[in-house]
N, C-alpha and C. Protein backbone atom coordinates (compact mmCIF):
# COMPACT_ATOMS: atom_id res chain seq x y z
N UNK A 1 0.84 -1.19 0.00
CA UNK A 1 0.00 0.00 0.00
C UNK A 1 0.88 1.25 0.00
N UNK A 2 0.66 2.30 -0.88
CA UNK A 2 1.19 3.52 -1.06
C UNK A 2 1.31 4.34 0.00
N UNK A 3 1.15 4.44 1.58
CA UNK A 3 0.71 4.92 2.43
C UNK A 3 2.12 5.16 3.19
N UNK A 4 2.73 3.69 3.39
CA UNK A 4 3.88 3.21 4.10
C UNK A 4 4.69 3.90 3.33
N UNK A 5 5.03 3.81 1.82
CA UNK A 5 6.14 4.27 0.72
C UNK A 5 5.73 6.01 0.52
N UNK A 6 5.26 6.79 1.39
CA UNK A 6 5.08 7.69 1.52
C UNK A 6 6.15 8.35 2.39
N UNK A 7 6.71 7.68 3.44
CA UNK A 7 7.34 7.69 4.80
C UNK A 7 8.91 7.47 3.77
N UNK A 8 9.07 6.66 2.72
CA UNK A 8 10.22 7.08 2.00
C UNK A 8 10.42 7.81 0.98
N UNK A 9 9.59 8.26 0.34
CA UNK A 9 9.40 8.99 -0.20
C UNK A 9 9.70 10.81 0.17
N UNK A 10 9.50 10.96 1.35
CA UNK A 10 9.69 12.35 2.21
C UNK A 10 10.69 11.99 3.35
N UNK A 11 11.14 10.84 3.41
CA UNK A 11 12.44 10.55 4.06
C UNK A 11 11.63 10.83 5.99
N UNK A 12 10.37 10.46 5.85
CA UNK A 12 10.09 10.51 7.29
C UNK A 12 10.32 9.56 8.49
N UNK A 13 10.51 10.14 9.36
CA UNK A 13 10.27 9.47 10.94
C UNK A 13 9.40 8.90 11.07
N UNK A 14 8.39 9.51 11.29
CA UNK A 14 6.87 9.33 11.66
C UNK A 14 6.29 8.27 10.71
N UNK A 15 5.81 7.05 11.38
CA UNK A 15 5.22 6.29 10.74
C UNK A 15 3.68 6.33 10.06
N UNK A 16 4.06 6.70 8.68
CA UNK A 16 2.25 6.57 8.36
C UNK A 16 1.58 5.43 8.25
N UNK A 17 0.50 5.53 8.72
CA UNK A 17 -0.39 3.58 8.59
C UNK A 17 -1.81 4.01 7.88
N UNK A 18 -1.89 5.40 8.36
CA UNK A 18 -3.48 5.56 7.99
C UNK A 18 -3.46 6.93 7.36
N UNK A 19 -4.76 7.19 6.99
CA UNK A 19 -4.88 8.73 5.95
C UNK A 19 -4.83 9.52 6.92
N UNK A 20 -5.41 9.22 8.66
CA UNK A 20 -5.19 9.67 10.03
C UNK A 20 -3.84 10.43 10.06
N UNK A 21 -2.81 9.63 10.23
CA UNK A 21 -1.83 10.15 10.48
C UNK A 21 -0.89 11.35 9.48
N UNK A 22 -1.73 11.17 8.06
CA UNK A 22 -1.31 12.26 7.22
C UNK A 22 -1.97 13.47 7.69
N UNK A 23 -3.59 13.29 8.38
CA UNK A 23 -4.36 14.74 8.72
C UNK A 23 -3.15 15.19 9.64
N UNK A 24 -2.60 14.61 10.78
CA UNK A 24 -2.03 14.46 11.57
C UNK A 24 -0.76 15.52 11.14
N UNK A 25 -0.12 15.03 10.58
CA UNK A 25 0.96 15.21 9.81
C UNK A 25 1.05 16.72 9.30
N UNK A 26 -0.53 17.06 8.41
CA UNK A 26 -0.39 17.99 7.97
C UNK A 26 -0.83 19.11 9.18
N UNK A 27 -1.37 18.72 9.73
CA UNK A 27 -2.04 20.28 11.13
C UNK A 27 -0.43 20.20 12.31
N UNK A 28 0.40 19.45 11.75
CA UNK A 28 1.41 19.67 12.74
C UNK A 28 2.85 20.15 11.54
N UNK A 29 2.42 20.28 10.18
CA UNK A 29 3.37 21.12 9.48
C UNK A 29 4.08 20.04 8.93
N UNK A 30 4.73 20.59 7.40
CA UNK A 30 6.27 19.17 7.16
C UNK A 30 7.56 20.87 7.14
N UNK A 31 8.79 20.33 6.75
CA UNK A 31 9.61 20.67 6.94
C UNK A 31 10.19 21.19 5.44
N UNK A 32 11.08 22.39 5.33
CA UNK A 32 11.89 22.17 4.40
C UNK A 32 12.45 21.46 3.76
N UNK A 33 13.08 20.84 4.54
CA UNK A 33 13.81 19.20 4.40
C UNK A 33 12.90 18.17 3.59
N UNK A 34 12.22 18.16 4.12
CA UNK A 34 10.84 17.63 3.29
C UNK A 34 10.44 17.58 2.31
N UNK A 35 10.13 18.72 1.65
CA UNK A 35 9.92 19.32 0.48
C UNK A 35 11.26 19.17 -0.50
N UNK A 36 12.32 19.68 0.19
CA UNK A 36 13.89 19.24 -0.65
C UNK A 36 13.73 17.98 -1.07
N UNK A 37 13.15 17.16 -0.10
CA UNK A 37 13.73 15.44 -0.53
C UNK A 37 12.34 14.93 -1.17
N UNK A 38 10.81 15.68 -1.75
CA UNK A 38 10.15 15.09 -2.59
C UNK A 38 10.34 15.73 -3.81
N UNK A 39 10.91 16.92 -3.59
CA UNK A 39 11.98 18.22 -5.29
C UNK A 39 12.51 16.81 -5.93
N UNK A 40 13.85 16.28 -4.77
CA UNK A 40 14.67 15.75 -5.06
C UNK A 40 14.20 14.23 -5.92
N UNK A 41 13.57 13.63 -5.34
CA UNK A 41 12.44 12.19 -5.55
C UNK A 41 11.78 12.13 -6.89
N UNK A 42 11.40 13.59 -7.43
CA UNK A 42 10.85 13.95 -8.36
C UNK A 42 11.53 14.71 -9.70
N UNK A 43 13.16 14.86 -9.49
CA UNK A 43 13.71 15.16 -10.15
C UNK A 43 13.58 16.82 -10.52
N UNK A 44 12.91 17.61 -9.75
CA UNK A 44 12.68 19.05 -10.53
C UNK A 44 13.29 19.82 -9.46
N UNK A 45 13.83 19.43 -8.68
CA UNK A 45 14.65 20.49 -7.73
C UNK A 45 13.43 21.51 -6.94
N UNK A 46 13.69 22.49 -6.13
CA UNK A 46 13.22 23.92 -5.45
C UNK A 46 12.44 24.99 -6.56
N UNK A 47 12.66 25.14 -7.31
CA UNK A 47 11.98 25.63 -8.59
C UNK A 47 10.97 24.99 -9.12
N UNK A 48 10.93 23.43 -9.16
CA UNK A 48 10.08 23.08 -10.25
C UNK A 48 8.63 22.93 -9.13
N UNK A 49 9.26 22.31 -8.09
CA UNK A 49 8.71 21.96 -6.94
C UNK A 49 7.73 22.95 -6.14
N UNK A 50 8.43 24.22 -6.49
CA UNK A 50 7.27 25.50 -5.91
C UNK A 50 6.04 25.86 -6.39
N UNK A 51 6.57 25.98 -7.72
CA UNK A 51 4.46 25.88 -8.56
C UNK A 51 3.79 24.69 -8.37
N UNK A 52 4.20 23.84 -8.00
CA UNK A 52 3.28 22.63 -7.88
C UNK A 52 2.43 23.13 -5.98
N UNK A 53 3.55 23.52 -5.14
CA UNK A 53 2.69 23.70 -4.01
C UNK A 53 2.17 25.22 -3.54
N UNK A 54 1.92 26.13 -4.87
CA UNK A 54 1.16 27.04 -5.12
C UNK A 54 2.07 28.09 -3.79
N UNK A 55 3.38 28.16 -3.87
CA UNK A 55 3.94 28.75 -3.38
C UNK A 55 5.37 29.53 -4.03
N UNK A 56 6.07 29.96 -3.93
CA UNK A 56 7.08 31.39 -4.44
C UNK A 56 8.28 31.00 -4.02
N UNK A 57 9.45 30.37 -4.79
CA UNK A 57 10.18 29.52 -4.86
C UNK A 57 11.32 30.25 -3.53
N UNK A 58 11.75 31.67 -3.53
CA UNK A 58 12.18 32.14 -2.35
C UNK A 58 11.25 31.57 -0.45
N UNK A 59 9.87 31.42 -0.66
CA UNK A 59 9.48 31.02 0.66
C UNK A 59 9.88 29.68 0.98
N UNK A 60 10.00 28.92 -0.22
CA UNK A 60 10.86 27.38 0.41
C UNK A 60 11.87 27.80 0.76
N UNK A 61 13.27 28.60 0.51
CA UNK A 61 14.14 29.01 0.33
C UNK A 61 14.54 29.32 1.95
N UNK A 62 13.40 30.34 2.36
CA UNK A 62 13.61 31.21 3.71
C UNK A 62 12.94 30.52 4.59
N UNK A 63 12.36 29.02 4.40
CA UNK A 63 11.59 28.88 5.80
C UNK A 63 12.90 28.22 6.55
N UNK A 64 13.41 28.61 7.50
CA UNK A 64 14.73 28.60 8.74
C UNK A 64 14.28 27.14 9.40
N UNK A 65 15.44 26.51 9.62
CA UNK A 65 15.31 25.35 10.52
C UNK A 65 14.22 25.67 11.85
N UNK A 66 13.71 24.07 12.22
CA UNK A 66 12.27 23.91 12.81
C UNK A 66 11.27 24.68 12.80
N UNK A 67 11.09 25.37 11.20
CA UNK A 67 9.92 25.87 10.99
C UNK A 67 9.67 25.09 10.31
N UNK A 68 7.75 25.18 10.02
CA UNK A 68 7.04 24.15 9.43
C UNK A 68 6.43 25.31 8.32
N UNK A 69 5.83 24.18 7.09
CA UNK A 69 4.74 25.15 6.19
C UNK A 69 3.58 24.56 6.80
N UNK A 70 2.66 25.63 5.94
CA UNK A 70 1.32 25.75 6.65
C UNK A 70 0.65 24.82 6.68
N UNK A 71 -0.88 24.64 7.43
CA UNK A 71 -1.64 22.76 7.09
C UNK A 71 -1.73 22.81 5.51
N UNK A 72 -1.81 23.85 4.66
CA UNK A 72 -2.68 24.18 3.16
C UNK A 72 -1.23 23.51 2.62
N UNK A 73 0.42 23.87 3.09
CA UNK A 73 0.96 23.58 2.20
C UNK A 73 1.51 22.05 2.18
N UNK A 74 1.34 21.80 3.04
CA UNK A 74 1.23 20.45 4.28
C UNK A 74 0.41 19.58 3.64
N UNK A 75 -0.74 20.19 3.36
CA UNK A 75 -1.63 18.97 2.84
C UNK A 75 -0.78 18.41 1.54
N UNK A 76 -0.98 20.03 0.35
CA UNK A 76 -0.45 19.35 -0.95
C UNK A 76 0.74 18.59 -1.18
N UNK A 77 1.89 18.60 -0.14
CA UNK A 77 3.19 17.87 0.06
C UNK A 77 2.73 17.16 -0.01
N UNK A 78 1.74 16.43 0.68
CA UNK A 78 1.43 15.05 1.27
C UNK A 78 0.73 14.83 -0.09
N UNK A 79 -0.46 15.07 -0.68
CA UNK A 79 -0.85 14.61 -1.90
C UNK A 79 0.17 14.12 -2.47
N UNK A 80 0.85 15.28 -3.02
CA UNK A 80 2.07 14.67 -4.46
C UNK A 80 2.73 13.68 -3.82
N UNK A 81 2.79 13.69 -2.86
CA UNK A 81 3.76 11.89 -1.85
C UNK A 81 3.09 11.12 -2.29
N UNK A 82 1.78 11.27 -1.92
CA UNK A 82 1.10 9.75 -2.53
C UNK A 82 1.24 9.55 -3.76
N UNK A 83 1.02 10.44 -4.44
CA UNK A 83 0.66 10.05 -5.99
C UNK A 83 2.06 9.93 -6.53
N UNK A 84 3.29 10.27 -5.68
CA UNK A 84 4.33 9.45 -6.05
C UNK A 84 4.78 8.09 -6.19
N UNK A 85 4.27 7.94 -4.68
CA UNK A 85 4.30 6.43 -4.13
C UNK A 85 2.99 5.53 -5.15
N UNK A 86 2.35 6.15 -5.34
CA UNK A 86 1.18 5.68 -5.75
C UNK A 86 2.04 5.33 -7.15
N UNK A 87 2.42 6.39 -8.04
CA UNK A 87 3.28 6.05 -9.11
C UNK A 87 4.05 5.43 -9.31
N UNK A 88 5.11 5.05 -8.05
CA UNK A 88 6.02 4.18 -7.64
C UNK A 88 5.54 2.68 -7.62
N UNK A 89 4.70 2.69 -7.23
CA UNK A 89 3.85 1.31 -7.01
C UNK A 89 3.71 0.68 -8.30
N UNK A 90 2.57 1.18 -9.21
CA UNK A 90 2.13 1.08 -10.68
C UNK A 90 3.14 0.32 -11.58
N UNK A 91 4.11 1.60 -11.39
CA UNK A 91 5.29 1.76 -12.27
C UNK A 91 6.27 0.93 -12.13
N UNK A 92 6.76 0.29 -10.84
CA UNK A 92 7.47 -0.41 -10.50
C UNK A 92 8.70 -0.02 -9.96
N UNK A 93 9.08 1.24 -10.60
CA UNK A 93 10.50 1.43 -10.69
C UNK A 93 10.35 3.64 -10.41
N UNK A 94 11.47 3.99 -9.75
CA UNK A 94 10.77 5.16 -9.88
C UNK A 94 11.07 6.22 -10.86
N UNK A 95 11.72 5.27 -11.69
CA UNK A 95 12.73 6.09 -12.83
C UNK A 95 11.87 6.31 -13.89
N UNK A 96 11.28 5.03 -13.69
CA UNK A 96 9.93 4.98 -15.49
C UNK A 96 8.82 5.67 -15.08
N UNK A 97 8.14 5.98 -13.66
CA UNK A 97 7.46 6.84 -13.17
C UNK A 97 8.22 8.19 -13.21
N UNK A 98 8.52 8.55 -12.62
CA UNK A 98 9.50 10.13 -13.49
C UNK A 98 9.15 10.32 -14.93
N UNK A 99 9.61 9.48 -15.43
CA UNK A 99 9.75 9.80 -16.96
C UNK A 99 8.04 9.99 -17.60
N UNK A 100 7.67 9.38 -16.82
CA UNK A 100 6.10 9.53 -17.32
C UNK A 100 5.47 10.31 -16.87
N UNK A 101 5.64 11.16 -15.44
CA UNK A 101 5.56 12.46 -15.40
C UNK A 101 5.54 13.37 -15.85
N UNK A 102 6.55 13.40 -16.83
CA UNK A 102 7.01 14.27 -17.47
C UNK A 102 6.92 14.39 -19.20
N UNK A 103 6.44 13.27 -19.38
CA UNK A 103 5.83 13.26 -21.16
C UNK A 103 4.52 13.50 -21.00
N UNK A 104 4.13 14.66 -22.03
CA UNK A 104 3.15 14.76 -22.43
C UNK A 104 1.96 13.42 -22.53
N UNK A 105 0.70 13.17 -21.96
CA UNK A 105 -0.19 12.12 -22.08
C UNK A 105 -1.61 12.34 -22.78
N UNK A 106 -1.42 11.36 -24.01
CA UNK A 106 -2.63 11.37 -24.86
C UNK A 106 -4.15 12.00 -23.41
N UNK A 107 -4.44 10.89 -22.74
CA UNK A 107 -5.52 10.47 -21.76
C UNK A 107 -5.32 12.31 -20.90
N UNK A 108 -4.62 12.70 -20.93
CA UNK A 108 -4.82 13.83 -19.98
C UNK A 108 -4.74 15.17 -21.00
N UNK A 109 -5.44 15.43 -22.20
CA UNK A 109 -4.84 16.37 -23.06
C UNK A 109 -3.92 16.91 -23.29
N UNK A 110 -2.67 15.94 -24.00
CA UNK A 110 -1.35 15.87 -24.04
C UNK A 110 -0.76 16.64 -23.02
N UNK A 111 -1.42 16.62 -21.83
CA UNK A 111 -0.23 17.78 -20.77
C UNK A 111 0.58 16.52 -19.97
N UNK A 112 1.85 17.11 -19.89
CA UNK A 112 2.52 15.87 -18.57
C UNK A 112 1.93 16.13 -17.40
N UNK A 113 1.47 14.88 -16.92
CA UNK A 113 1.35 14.59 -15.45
C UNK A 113 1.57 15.47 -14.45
N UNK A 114 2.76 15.71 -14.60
CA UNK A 114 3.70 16.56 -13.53
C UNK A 114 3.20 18.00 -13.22
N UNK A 115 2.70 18.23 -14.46
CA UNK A 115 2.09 19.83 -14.72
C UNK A 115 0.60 20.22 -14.10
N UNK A 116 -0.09 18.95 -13.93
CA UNK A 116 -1.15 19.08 -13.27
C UNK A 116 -1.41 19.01 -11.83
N UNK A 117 -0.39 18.55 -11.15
CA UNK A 117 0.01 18.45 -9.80
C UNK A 117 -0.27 19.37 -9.01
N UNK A 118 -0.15 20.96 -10.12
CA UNK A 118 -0.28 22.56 -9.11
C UNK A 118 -1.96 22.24 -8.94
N UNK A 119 -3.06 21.44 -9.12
CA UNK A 119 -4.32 21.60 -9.31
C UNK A 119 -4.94 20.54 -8.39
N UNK A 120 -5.54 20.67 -7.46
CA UNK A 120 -6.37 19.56 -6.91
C UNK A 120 -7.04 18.72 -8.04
N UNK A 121 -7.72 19.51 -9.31
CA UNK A 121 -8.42 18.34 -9.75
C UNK A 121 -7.46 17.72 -10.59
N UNK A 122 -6.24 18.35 -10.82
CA UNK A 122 -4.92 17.34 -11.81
C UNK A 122 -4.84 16.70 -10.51
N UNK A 123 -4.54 16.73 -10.05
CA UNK A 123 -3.77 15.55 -8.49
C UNK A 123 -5.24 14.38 -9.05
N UNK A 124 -6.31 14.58 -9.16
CA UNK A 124 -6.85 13.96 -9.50
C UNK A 124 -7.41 12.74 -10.85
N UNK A 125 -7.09 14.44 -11.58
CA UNK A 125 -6.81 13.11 -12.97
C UNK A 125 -5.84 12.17 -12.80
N UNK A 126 -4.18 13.07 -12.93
CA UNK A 126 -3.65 11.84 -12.63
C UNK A 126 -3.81 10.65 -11.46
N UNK A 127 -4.25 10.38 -10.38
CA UNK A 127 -4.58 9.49 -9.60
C UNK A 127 -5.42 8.60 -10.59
N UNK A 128 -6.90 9.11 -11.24
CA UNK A 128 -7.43 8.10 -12.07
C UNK A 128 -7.02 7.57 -13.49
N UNK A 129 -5.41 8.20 -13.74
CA UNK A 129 -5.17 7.64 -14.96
C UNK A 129 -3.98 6.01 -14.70
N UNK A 130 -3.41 6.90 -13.49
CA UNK A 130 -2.48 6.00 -12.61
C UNK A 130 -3.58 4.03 -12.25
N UNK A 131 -5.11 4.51 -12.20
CA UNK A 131 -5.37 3.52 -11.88
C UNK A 131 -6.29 3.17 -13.34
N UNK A 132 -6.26 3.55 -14.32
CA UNK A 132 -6.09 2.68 -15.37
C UNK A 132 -5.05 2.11 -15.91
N UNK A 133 -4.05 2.71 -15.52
CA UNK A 133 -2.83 1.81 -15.91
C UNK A 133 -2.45 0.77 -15.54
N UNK A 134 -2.41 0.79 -14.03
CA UNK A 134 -2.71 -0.21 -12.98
C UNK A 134 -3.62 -1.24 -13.41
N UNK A 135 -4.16 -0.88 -13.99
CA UNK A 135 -5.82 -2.36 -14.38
C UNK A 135 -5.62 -2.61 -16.18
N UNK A 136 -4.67 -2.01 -16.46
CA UNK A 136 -4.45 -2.19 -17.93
C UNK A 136 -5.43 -1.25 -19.11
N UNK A 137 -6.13 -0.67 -18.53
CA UNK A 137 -7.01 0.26 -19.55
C UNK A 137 -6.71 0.63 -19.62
N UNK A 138 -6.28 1.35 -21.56
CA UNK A 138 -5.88 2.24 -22.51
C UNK A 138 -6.92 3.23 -22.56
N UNK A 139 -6.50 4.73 -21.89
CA UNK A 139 -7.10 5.58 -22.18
C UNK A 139 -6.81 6.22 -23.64
């Protein structure tokens, strides 16, 4: 389950088991560090990584050790984790998930994956394209 591979994915301590412990997670903040190591996971660095969490690539920059971002930015970290892990899963490997991130997809009006991420309802498409792939349906 994608839940556990979330916890490596963001290089966490804290054990996730349930969607609980992500509410959890997010009303108690993630870390810079955090965010560096799902940039990093995802290949787009501090830049690519900031429009996706609808934030200004200097405020990742300046948030100072044991400060947290907000529950809002907290939550969307935690989304794109899953739908990493979630991708990770599918995909097998996290290299061919990357790469498919990042190509343009017939099923999503040729936009990459990756690009829809800044959008609750992209976090969404891709989640339901992720699980046709998963079941073998050609969108």
């Amino acid at each position: 389950m994608e839940l556990s591979n979330v916890e490596e994915v963001l290089g966490l301590k804290e054990k996730i088991r349930t969607r609980l412990d992500l509410v959890k997670l997010s009303r108690k903040g993630v870390s810079k560090g955090t965010v560096i190591r799902l940039a990093k996971h995802l290949s787009v660095g501090v830049k690519g990584i900031a429009p996706l969490l609808a934030v200004n690539e200097r405020t990742i920059q300046r948030l100072g050790p044991g400060k947290v971002f907000s529950r809002t930015v907290s939550e969307r970290i935690l989304r794109i984790a899953l739908i990493v892990a979630r991708g990770e899963e599918v995909f097998g490997d996290p290299e061919r998930f990357n790469s498919w991130l990042k190509e343009p997809n017939k099923a999503l009006a040729d936009q990459a994956p990756l690009s829809l991420l800044a959008s609750e309802f992209g976090i969404d498409m891709v989640l339901d394209e992720l699980g046709r792939i998963e079941h073998g349906v050609v969108s």
